[in-house]
C-alpha atoms as a PDB file:
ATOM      1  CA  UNK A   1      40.972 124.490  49.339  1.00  0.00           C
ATOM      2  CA  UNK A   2      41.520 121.315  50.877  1.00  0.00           C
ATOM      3  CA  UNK A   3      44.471 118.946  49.626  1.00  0.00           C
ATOM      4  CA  UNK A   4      43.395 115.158  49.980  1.00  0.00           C
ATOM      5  CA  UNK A   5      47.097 112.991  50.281  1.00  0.00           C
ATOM      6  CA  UNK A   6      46.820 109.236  49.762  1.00  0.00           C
ATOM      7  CA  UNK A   7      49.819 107.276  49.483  1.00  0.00           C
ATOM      8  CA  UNK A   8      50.044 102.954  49.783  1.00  0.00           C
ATOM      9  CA  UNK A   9      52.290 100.952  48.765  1.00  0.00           C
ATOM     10  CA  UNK A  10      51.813  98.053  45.960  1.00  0.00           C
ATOM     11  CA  UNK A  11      51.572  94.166  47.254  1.00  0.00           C
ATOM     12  CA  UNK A  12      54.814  92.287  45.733  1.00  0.00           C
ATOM     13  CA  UNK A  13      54.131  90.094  42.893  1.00  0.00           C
ATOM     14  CA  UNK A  14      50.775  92.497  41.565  1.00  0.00           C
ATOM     15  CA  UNK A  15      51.068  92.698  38.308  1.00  0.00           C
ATOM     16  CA  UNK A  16      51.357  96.381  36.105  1.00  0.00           C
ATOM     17  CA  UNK A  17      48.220  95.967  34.827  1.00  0.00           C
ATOM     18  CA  UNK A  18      46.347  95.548  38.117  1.00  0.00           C
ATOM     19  CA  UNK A  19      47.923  98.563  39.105  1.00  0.00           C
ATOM     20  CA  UNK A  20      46.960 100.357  36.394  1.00  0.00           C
ATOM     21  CA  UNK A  21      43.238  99.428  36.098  1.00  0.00           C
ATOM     22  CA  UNK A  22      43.338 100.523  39.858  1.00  0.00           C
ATOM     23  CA  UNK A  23      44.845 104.116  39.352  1.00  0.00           C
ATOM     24  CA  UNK A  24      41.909 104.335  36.772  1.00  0.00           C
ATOM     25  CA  UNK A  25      39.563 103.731  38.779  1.00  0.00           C
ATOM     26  CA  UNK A  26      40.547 106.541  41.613  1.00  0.00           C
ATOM     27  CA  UNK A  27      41.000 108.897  38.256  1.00  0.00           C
ATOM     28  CA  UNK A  28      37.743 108.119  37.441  1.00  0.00           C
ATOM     29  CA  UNK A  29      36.113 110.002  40.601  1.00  0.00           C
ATOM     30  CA  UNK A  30      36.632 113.075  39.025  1.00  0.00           C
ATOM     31  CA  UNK A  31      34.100 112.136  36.509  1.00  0.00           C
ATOM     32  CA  UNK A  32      31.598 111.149  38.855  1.00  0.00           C
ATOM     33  CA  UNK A  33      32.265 112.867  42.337  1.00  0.00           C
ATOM     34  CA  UNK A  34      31.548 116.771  41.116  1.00  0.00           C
ATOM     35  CA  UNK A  35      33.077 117.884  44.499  1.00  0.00           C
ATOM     36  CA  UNK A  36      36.574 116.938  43.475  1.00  0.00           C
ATOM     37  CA  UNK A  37      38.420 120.196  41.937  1.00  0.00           C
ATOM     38  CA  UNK A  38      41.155 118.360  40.639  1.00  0.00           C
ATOM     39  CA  UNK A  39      42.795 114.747  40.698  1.00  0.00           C
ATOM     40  CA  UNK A  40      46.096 113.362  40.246  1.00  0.00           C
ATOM     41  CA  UNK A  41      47.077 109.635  40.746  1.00  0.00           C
ATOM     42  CA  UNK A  42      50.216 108.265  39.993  1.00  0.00           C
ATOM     43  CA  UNK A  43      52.793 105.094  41.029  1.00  0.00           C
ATOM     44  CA  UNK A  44      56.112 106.447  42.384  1.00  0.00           C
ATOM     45  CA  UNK A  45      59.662 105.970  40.482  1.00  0.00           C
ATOM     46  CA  UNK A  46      61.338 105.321  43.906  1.00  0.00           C
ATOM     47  CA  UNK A  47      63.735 107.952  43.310  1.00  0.00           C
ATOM     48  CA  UNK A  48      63.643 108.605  47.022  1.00  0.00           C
ATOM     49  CA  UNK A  49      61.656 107.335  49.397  1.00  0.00           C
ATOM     50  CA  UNK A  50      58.440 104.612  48.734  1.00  0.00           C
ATOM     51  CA  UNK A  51      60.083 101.860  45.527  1.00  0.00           C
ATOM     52  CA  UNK A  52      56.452 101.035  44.711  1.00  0.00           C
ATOM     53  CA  UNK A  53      53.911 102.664  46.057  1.00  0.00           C
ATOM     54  CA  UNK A  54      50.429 104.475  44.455  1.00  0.00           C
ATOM     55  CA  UNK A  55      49.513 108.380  45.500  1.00  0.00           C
ATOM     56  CA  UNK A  56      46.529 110.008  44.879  1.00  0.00           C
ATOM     57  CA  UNK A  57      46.420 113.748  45.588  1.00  0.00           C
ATOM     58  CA  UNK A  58      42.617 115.363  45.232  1.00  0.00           C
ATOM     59  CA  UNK A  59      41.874 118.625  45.661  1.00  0.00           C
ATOM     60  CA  UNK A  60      38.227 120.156  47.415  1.00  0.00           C
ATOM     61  CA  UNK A  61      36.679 122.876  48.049  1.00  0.00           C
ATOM     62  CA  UNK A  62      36.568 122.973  51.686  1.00  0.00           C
ATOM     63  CA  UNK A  63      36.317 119.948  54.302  1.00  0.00           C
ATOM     64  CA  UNK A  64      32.308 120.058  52.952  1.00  0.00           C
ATOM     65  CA  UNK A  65      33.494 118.586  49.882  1.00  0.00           C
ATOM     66  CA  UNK A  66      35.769 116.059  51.365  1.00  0.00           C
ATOM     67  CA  UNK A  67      33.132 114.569  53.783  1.00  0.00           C
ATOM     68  CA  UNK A  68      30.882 114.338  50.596  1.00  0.00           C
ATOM     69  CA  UNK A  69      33.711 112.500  48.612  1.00  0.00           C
ATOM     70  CA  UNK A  70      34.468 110.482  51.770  1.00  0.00           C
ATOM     71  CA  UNK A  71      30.744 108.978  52.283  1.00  0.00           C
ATOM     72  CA  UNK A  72      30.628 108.271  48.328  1.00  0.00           C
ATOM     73  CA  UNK A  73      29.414 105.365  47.035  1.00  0.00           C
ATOM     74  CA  UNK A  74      32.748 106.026  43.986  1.00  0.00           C
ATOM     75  CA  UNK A  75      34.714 106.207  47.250  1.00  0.00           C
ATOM     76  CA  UNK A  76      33.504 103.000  49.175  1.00  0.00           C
ATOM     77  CA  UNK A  77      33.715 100.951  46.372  1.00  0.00           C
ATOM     78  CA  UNK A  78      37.288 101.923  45.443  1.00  0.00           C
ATOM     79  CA  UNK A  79      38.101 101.707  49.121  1.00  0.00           C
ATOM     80  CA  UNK A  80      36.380  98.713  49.460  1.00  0.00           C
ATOM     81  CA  UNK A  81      38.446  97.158  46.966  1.00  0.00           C
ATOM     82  CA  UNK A  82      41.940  98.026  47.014  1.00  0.00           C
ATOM     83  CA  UNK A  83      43.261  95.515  48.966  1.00  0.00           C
ATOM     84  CA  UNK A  84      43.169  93.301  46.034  1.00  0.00           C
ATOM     85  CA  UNK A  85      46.359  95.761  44.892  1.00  0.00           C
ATOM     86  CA  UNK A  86      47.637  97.389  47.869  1.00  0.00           C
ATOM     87  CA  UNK A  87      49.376  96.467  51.559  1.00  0.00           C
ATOM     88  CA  UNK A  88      46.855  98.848  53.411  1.00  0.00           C
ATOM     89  CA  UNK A  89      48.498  98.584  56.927  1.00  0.00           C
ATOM     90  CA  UNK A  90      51.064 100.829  54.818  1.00  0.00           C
ATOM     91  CA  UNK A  91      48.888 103.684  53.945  1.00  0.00           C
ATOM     92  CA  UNK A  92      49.988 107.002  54.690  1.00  0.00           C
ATOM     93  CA  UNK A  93      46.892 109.891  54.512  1.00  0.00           C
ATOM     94  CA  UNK A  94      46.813 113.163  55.149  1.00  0.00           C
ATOM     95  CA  UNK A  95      44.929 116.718  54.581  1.00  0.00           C
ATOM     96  CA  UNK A  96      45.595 120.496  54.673  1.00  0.00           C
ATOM     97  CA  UNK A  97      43.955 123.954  53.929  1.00  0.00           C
ATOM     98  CA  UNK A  98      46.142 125.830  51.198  1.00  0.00           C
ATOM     99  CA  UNK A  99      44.982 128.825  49.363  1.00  0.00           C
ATOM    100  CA  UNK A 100      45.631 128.442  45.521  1.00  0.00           C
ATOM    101  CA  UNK A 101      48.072 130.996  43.916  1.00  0.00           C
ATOM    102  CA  UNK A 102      46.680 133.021  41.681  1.00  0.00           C
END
């Protein structure tokens, strides 16, 4: 499996709903996108680390599947868009290989 980790932080002064109607729209993949396994988007607490910041964590089949998701039209589109909501010099992404437990 391949683990797909997106994390960016919110501009100041977006407003709760923007952010929401954006984490919709990357949970929404799943339902188009069949190569995605598994989706989970999310804004952090700021417990530690990012105060306000969005993560998205997809899981693939292989690096196949991510390539597929990657050149999506779902993809582009969300990409395409997200600096309405986000600071995208700050995004942090990043991908490995795990094996699921079983």
């Amino acid at each position: 499996m391949l683990r797909h980790i997106f994390i960016i932080n919110v501009k100041e002064g977006i407003s709760d709903d923007v952010v929401e109607q954006k984490m919709a729209e990357m949970r929404a993949m799943k339902e188009i996108e069949t190569v995605i396994e598994d989706i989970t988007v999310g804004r952090t607490r700021g417990l530690f680390g990012r105060p306000d910041a969005v993560m998205m964590v997809v899981d693939l089949k292989d690096k196949a599947a991510f390539d597929v998701l990657l050149r999506s039209r779902t993809h582009i589109d969300i990409a395409e868009k997200a600096e309405e909501a986000f600071d995208m010099q700050s995004a942090d992404i990043a991908q490995i290989e795990y094996e699921p437990l079983k």
